[in-house]
Structures are given as structure tokens and as C-alpha cells.
C-alpha atoms as a PDB file:
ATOM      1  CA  UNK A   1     -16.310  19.720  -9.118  1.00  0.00           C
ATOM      2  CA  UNK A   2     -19.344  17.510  -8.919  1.00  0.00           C
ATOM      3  CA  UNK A   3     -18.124  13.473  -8.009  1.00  0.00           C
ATOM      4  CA  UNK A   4     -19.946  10.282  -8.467  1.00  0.00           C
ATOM      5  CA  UNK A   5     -19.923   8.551  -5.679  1.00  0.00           C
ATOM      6  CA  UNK A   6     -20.902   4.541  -4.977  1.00  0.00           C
ATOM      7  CA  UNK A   7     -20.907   2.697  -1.265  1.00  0.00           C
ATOM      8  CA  UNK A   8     -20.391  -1.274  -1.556  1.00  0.00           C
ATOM      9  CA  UNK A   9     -20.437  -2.391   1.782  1.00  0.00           C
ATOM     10  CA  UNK A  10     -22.433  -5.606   2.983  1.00  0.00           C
ATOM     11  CA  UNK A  11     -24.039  -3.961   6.006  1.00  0.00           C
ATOM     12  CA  UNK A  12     -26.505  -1.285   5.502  1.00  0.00           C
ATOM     13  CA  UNK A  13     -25.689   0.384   8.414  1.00  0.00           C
ATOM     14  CA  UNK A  14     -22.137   1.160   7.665  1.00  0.00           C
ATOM     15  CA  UNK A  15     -23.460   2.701   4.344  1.00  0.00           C
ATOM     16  CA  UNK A  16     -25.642   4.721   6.171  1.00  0.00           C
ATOM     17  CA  UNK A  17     -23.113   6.172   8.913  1.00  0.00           C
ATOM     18  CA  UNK A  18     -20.668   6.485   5.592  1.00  0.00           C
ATOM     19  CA  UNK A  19     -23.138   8.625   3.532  1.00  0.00           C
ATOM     20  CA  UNK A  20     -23.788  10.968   6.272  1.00  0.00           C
ATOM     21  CA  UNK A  21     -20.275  11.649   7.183  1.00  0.00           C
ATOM     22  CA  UNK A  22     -20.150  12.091   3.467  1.00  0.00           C
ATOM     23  CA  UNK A  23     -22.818  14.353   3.100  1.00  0.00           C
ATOM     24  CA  UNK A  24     -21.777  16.622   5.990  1.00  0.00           C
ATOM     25  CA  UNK A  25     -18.606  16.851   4.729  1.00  0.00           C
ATOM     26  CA  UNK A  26     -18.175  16.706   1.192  1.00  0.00           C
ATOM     27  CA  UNK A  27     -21.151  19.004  -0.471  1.00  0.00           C
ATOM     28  CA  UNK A  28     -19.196  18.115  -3.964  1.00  0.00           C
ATOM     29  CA  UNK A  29     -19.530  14.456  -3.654  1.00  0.00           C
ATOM     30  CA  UNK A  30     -22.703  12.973  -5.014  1.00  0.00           C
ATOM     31  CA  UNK A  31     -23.722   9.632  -3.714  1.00  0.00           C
ATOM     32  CA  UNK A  32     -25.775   8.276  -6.626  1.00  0.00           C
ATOM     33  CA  UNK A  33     -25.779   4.411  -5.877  1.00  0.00           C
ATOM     34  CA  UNK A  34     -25.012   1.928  -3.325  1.00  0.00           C
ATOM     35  CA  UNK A  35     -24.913  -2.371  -3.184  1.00  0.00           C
ATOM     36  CA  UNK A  36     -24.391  -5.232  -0.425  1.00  0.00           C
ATOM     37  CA  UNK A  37     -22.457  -7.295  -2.555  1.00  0.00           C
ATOM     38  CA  UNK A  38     -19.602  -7.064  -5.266  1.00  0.00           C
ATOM     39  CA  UNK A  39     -22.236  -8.725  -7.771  1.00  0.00           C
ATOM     40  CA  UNK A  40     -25.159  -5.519  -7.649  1.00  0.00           C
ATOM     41  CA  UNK A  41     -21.650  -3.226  -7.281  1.00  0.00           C
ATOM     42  CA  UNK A  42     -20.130  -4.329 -10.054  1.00  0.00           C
ATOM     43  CA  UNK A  43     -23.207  -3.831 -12.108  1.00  0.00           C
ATOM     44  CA  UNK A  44     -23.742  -0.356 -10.689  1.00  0.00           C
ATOM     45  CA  UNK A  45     -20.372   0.591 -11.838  1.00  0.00           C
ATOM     46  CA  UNK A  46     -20.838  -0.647 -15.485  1.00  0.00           C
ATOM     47  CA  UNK A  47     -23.919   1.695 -15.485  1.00  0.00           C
ATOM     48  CA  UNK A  48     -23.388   4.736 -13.353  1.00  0.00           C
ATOM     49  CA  UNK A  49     -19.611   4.861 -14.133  1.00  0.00           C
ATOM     50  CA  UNK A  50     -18.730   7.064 -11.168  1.00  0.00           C
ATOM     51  CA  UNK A  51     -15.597   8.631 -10.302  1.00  0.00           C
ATOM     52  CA  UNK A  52     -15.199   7.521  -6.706  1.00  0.00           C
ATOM     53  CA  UNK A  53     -15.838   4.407  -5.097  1.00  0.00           C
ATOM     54  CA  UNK A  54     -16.271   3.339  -1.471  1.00  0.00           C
ATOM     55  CA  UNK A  55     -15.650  -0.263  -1.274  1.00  0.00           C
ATOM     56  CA  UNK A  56     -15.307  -2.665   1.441  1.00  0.00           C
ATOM     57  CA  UNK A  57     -12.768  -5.252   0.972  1.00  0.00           C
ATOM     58  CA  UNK A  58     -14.572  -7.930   2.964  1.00  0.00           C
ATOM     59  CA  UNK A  59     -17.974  -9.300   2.075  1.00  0.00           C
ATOM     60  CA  UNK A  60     -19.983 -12.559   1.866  1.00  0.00           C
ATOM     61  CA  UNK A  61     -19.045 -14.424  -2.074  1.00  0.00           C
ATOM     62  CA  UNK A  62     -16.777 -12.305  -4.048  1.00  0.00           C
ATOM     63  CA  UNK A  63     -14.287  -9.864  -2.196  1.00  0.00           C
ATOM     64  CA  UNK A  64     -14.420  -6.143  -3.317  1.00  0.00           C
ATOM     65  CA  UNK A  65     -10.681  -7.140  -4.700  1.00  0.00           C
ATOM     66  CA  UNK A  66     -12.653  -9.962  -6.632  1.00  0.00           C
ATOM     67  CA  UNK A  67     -14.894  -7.508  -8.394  1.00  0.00           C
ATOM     68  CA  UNK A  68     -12.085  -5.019  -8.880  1.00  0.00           C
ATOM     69  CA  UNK A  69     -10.012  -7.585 -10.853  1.00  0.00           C
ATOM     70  CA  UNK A  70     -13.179  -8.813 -13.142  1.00  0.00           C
ATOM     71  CA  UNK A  71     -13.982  -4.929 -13.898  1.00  0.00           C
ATOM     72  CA  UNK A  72     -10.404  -4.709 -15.058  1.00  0.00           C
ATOM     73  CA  UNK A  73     -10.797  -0.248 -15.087  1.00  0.00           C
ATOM     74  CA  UNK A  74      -8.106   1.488 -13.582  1.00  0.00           C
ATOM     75  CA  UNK A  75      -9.688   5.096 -14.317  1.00  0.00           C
ATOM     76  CA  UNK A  76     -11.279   5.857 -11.023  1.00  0.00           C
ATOM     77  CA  UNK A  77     -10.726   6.632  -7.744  1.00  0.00           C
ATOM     78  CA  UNK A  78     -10.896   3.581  -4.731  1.00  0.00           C
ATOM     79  CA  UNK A  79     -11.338   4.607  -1.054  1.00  0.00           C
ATOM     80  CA  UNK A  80     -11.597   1.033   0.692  1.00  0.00           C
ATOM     81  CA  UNK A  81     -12.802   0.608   3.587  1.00  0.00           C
ATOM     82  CA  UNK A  82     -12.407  -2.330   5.896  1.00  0.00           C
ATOM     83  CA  UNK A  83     -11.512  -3.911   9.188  1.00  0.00           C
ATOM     84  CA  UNK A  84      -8.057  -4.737   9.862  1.00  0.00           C
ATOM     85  CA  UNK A  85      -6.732  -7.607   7.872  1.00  0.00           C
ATOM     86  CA  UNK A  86      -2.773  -7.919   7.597  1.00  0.00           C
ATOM     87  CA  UNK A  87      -1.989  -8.871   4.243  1.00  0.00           C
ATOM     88  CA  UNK A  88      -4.500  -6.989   2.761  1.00  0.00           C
ATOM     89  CA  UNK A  89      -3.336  -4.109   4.307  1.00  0.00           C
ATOM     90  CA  UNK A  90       0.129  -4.368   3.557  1.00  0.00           C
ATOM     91  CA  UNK A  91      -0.765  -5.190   0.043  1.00  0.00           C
ATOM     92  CA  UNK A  92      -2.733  -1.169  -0.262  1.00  0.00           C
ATOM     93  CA  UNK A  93       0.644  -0.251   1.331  1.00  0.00           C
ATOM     94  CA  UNK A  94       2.688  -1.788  -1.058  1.00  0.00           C
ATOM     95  CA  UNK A  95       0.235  -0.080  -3.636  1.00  0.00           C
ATOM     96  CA  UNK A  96       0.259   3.559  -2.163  1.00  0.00           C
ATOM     97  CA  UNK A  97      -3.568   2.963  -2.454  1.00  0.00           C
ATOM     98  CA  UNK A  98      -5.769   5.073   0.030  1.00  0.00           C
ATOM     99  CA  UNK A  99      -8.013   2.792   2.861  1.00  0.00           C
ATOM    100  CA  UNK A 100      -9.791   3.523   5.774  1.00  0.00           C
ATOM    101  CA  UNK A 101     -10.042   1.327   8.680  1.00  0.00           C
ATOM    102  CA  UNK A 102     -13.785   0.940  10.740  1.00  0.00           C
ATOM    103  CA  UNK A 103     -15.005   2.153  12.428  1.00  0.00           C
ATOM    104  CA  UNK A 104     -14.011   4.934  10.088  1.00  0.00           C
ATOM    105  CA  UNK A 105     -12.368   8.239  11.534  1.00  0.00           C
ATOM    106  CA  UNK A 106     -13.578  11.418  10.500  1.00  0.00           C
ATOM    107  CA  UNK A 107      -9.925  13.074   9.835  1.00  0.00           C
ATOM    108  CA  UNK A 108      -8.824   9.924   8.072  1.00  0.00           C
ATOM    109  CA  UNK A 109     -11.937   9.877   5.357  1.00  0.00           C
ATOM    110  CA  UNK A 110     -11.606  13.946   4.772  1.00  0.00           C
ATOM    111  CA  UNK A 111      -7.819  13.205   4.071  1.00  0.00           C
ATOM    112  CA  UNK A 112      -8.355  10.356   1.684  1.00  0.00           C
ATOM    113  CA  UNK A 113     -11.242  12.364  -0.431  1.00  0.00           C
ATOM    114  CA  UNK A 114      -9.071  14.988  -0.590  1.00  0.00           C
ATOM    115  CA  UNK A 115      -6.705  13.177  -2.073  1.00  0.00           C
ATOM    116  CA  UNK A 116      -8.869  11.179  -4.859  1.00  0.00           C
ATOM    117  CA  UNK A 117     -10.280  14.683  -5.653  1.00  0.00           C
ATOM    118  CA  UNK A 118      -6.752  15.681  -6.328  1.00  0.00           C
ATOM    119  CA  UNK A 119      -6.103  13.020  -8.425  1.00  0.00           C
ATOM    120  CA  UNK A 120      -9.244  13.196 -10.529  1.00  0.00           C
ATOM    121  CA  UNK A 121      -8.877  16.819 -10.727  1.00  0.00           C
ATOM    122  CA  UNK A 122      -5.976  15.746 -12.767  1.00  0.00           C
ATOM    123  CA  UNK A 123      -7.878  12.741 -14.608  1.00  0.00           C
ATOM    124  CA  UNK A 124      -4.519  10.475 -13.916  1.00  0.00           C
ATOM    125  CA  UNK A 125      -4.995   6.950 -14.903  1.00  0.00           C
ATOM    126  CA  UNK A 126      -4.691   5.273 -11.474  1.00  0.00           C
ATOM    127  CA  UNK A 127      -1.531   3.343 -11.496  1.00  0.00           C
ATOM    128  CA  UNK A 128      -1.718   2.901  -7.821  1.00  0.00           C
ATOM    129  CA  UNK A 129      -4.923   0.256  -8.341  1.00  0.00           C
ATOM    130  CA  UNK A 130      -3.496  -1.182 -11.412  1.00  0.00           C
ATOM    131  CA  UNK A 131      -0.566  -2.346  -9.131  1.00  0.00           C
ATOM    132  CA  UNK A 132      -2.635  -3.482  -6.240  1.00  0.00           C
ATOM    133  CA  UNK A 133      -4.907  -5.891  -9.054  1.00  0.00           C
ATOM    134  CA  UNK A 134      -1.569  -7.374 -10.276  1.00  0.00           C
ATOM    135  CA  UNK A 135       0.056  -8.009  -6.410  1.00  0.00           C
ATOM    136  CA  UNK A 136      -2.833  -9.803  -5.370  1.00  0.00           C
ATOM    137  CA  UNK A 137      -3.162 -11.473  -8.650  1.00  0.00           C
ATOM    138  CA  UNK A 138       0.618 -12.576  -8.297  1.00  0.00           C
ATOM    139  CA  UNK A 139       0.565 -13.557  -4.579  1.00  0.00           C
ATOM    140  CA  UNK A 140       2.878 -16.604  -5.363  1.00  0.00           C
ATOM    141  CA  UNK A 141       5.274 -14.794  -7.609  1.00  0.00           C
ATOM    142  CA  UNK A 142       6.931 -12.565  -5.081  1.00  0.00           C
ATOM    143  CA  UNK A 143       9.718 -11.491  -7.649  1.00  0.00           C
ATOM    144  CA  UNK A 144       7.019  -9.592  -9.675  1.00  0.00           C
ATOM    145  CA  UNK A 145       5.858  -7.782  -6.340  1.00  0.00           C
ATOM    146  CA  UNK A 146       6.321  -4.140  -6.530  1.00  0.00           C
ATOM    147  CA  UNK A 147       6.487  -1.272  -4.035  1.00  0.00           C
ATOM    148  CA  UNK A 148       4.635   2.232  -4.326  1.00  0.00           C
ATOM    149  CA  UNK A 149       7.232   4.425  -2.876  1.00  0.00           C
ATOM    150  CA  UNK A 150       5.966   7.867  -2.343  1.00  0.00           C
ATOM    151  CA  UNK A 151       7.928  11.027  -2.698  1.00  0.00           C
ATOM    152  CA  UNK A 152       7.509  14.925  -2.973  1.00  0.00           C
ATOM    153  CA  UNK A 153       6.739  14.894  -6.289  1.00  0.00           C
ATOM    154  CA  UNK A 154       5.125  11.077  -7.837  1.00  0.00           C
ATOM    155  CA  UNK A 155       4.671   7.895  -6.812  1.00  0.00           C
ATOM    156  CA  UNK A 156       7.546   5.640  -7.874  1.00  0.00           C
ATOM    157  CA  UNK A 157       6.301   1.607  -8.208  1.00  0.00           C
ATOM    158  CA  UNK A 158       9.667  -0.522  -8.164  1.00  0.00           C
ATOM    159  CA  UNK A 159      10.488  -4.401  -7.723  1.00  0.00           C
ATOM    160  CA  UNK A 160      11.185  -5.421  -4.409  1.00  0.00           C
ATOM    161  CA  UNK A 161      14.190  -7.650  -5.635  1.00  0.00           C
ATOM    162  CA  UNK A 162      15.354  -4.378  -6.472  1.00  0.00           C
ATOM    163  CA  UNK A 163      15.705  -2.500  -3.153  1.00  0.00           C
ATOM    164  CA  UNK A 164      18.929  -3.173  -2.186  1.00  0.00           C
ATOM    165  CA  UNK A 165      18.301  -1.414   1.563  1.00  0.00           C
ATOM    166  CA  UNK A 166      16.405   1.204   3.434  1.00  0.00           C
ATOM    167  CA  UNK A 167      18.297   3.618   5.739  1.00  0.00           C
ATOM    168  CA  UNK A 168      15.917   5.872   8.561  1.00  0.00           C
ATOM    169  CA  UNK A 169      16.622   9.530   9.122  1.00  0.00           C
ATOM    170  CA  UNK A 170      13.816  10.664  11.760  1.00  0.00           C
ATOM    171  CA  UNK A 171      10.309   9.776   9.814  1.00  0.00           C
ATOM    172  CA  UNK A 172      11.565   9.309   6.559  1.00  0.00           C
ATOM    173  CA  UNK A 173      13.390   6.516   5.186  1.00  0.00           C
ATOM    174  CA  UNK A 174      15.949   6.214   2.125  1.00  0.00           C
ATOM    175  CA  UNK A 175      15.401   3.501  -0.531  1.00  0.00           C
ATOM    176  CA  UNK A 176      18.540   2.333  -2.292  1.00  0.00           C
ATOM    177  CA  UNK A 177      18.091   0.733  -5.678  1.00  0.00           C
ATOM    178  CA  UNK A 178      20.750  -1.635  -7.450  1.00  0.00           C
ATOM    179  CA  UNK A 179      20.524   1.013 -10.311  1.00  0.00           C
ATOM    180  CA  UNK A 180      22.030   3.520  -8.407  1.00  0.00           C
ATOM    181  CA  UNK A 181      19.098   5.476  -7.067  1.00  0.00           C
ATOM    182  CA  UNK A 182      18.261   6.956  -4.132  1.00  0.00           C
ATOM    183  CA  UNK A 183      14.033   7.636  -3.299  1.00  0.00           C
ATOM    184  CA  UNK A 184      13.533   9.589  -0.071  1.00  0.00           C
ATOM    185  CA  UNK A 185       9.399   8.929   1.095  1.00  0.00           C
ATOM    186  CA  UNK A 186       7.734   9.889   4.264  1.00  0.00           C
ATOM    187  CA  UNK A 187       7.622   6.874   6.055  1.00  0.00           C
ATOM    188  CA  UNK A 188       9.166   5.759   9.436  1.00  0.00           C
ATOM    189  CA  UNK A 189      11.241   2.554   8.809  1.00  0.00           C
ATOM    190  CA  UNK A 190       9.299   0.302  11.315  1.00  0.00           C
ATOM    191  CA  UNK A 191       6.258   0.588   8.400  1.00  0.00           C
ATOM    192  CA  UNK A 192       8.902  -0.376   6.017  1.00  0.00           C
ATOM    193  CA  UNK A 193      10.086  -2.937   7.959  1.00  0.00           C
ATOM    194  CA  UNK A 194       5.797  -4.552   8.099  1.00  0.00           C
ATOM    195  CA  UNK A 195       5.772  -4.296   4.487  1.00  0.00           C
ATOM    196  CA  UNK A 196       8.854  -5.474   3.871  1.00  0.00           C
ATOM    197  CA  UNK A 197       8.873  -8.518   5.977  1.00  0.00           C
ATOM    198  CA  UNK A 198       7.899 -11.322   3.760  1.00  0.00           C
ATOM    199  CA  UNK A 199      10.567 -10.344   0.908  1.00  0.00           C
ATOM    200  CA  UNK A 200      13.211 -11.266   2.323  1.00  0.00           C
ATOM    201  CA  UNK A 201      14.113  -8.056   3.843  1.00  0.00           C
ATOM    202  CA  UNK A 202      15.872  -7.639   8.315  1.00  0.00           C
ATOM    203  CA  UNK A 203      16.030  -4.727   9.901  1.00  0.00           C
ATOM    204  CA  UNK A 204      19.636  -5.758  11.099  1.00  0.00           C
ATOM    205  CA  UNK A 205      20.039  -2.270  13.120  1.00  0.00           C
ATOM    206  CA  UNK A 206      17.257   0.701  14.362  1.00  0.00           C
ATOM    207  CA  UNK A 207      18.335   2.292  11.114  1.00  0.00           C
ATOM    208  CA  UNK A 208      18.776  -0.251   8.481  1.00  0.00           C
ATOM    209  CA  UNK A 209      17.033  -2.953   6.395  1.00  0.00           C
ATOM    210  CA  UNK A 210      18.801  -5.305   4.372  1.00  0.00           C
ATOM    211  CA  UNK A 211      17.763  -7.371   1.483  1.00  0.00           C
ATOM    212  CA  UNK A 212      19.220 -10.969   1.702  1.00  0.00           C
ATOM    213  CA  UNK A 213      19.660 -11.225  -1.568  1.00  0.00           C
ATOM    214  CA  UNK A 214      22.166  -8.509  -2.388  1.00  0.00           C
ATOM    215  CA  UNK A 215      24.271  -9.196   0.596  1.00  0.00           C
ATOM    216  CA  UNK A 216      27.836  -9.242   0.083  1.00  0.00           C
ATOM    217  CA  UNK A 217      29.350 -11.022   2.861  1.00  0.00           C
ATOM    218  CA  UNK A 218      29.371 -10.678   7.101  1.00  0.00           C
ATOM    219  CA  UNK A 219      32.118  -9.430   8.145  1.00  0.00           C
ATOM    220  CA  UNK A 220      33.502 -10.466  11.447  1.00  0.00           C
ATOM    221  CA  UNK A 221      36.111  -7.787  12.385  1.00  0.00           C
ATOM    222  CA  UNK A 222      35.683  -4.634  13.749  1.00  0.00           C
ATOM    223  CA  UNK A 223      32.881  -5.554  15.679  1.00  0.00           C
ATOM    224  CA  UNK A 224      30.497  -7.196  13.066  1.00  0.00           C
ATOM    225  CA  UNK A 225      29.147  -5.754  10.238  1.00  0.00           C
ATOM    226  CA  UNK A 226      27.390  -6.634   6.978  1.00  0.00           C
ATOM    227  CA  UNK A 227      28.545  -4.995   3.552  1.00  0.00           C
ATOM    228  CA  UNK A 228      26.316  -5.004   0.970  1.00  0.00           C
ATOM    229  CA  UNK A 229      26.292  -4.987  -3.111  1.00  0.00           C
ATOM    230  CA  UNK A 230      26.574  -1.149  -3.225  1.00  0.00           C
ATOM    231  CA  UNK A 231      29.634  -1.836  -0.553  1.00  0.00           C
ATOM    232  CA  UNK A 232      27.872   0.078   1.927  1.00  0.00           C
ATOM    233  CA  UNK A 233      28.817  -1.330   5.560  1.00  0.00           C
ATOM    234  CA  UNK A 234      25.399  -1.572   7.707  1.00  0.00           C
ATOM    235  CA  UNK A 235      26.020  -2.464  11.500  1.00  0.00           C
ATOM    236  CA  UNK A 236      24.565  -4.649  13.408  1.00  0.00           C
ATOM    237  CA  UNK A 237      22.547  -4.639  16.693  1.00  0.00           C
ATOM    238  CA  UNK A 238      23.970  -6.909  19.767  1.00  0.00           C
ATOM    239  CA  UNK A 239      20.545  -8.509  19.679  1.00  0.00           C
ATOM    240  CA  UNK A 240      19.875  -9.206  15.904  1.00  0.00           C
ATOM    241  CA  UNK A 241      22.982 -11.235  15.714  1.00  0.00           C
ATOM    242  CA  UNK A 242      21.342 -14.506  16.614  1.00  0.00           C
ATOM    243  CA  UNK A 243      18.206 -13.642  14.827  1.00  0.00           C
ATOM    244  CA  UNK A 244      20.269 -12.635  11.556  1.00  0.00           C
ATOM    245  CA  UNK A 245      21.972 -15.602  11.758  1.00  0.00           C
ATOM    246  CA  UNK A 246      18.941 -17.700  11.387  1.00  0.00           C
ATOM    247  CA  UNK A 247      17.442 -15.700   8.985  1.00  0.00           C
ATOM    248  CA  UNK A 248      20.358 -15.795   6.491  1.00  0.00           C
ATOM    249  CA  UNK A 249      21.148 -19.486   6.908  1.00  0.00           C
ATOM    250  CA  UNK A 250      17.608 -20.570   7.352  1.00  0.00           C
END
């Protein structure tokens, strides 16, 4: 399968490093096109319409989620590429998105081609940067916020006013959903419990998060406990007590 490829990246010298891991590594991928800015990138893209784009998030004038949003095309592939910065970080999380952080390891970019090439092997329409375009378009309107949630089989994309807790079981965590359903995905709860943090979600216990919002009650007996909607009881750890405390009745 023969890939176009484009590199926007504002430094020259990360393109270059970037094309020759690319080239070393990827004989299929075809690097026809690169640009400093999201202005030249987003003109390359109208014309070369590749398959697979390298993008940093980060650059002088528009961001590379700027240009994304005013190209408005969901069917291609989006490796970004960028230094650490939280919210954007957590927002590709929240979007099941693939991103590499520089300097870029070599394990980490042969992963993340392999899966676009997956994906475009199977020409999906890609939901998963549809999703990130609306979060960061809605950064105000938390309600409309959704999750990627990745399982076995698909990528499930669900409100986070929705999630009515997350339960650990080694490094996979258990999403339970006011309709009932259960979504098992691959990740440790303490990476649930970063994206999850500005929703209104506590990790009351090592193996629980709570929503505040579909809280039942606190229950003082037995030792303390909080039951939720789906009348599961979730304990809670000596020292969260004070913290919960606060964060309910803040």
C-alpha cells in the first residue's frame, strides 16, 4: 500500500529527523510535501490530499488544531506530534486519537503508523478526529464532552455525564454507563483518573471513580461508603475522606 504522507512542523529540523526515521522505517510511506506553518499546510492538503499527516500541534499563528478545524475533513489519518502540553493531551486521550511526544521515540512512531495504516487499509471515516475538532471546539460546554473508550473490538465515543463510574481490575478498567452498560478498555485507572479529572469525576478508593453527579447518598455506617445511582456501594479510602468531602460540598 503506497501512503501520502505530509510533515507540518515549524522547525525544519524536526522534519528532517521525522522523514528519516520515516524513510528507514516505513518503505510504503511516501513523503510528498512538507510546511512550517498551518497556513502553507493547509494549502498542501487541499492539493496533495494525502492519506497521512504528521502535524505538530504547536506552532507560531494558527495551531495545527486551528487548521484542522478550518479544513473541516475527517477522512485521513493524524499522527500529531508535539511536546507535552496537558490539556491538549488529555483532549487526544479523550479522542482515542494517536500522538507522539518529542523528541519522538522510535517504538512509539512504528506503533502509531501501524495503526493509521490499519485504519486506512479499511478506508474508515475517522471518527476519532471528528470528536477531537468538536471537544476543543466545545471547551466551555463540558456536558457535550465525550470519551473514546477503546475496546477489543471498536472504539466506543460516549458523554462523560454518562459514566456513572470506573472500577480497576489489574490494567484494565470497567466503564459503567447509566444505560446499563458495561465497556471493558485497556487502560490502568490512574489514566482514567487524568482524563477524568475536570468532569467532575474522584477516585474515592485505588479501585474506583465516581461521578458526582450520579451519587446517591454517603452512607455513614458500616464504615463509610458511597452508593451510587446503579446502587452499587464503592468504599472509601481513610485518606480521601477529607478530600471527598470538599469535593462534593465544594
Amino acid at each position: 500500500m503506497n501512503i501520502k504522507s505530509v510533515i507540518i512542523d515549524d522547525e525544519s529540523n524536526n522534519i528532517d529527523n521525522l522523514s528519516l526515521l520515516i524513510k528507514s522505517t516505513f518503505p510504503e510511506i511516501n513523503i510528498v510535501a512538507t510546511a512550517n506553518d498551518a497556513e502553507t499546510g493547509k494549502t498542501i492538503i487541499r492539493n496533495q490530499k494525502p492519506d497521512l499527516i504528521f502535524l505538530d500541534i504547536q506552532m507560531p499563528g494558527k495551531s495545527g488544531f486551528d487548521m484542522l478545524s478550518e479544513l473541516n475533513d475527517f477522512d485521513l489519518e493524524i499522527i500529531f506530534v508535539t511536546a507535552y502540553h496537558q490539556y491538549a493531551i488529555n483532549a487526544m486521550k479523550f479522542s482515542a486519537v494517536d500522538y507522539l511526544l518529542k523528541p519522538i521515540n522510535p517504538n512509539e512512531l512504528y506503533s502509531a503508523v501501524e495503526r493509521a495504516t490499519k485504519r486506512l487499509q479499511l478506508k474508515q471515516h475517522n471518527i476519532r478526529l471528528e470528536n477531537l475538532i468538536s471537544l476543543l471546539q466545545k471547551q466551555e460546554n463540558k456536558n457535550e464532552h465525550r470519551i473514546g473508550l477503546t475496546t477489543l473490538k471498536e472504539t466506543r465515543f460516549v458523554k462523560t455525564n454518562e459514566i456513572i463510574r470506573c472500577e480497576s481490575s489489574n490494567n484494565y478498567t470497567t466503564f459503567f454507563l447509566i444505560n446499563g452498560e458495561h465497556i471493558l478498555v485497556s487502560k490502568p485507572i490512574y489514566e482514567c483518573e487524568e482524563m477524568l479529572a475536570d468532569y467532575g469525576f474522584i477516585r474515592c478508593q485505588q479501585s474506583h471513580i465516581i461521578n458526582r453527579i450520579h451519587i446517591k447518598s454517603w452512607v455513614k455506617e458500616m464504615g463509610g461508603y458511597i452508593l451510587m445511582v446503579d446502587n452499587k456501594q464503592i468504599p472509601i479510602s481513610r485518606n480521601k475522606k477529607d478530600i471527598l468531602k470538599k469535593f462534593l460540598w465544594h
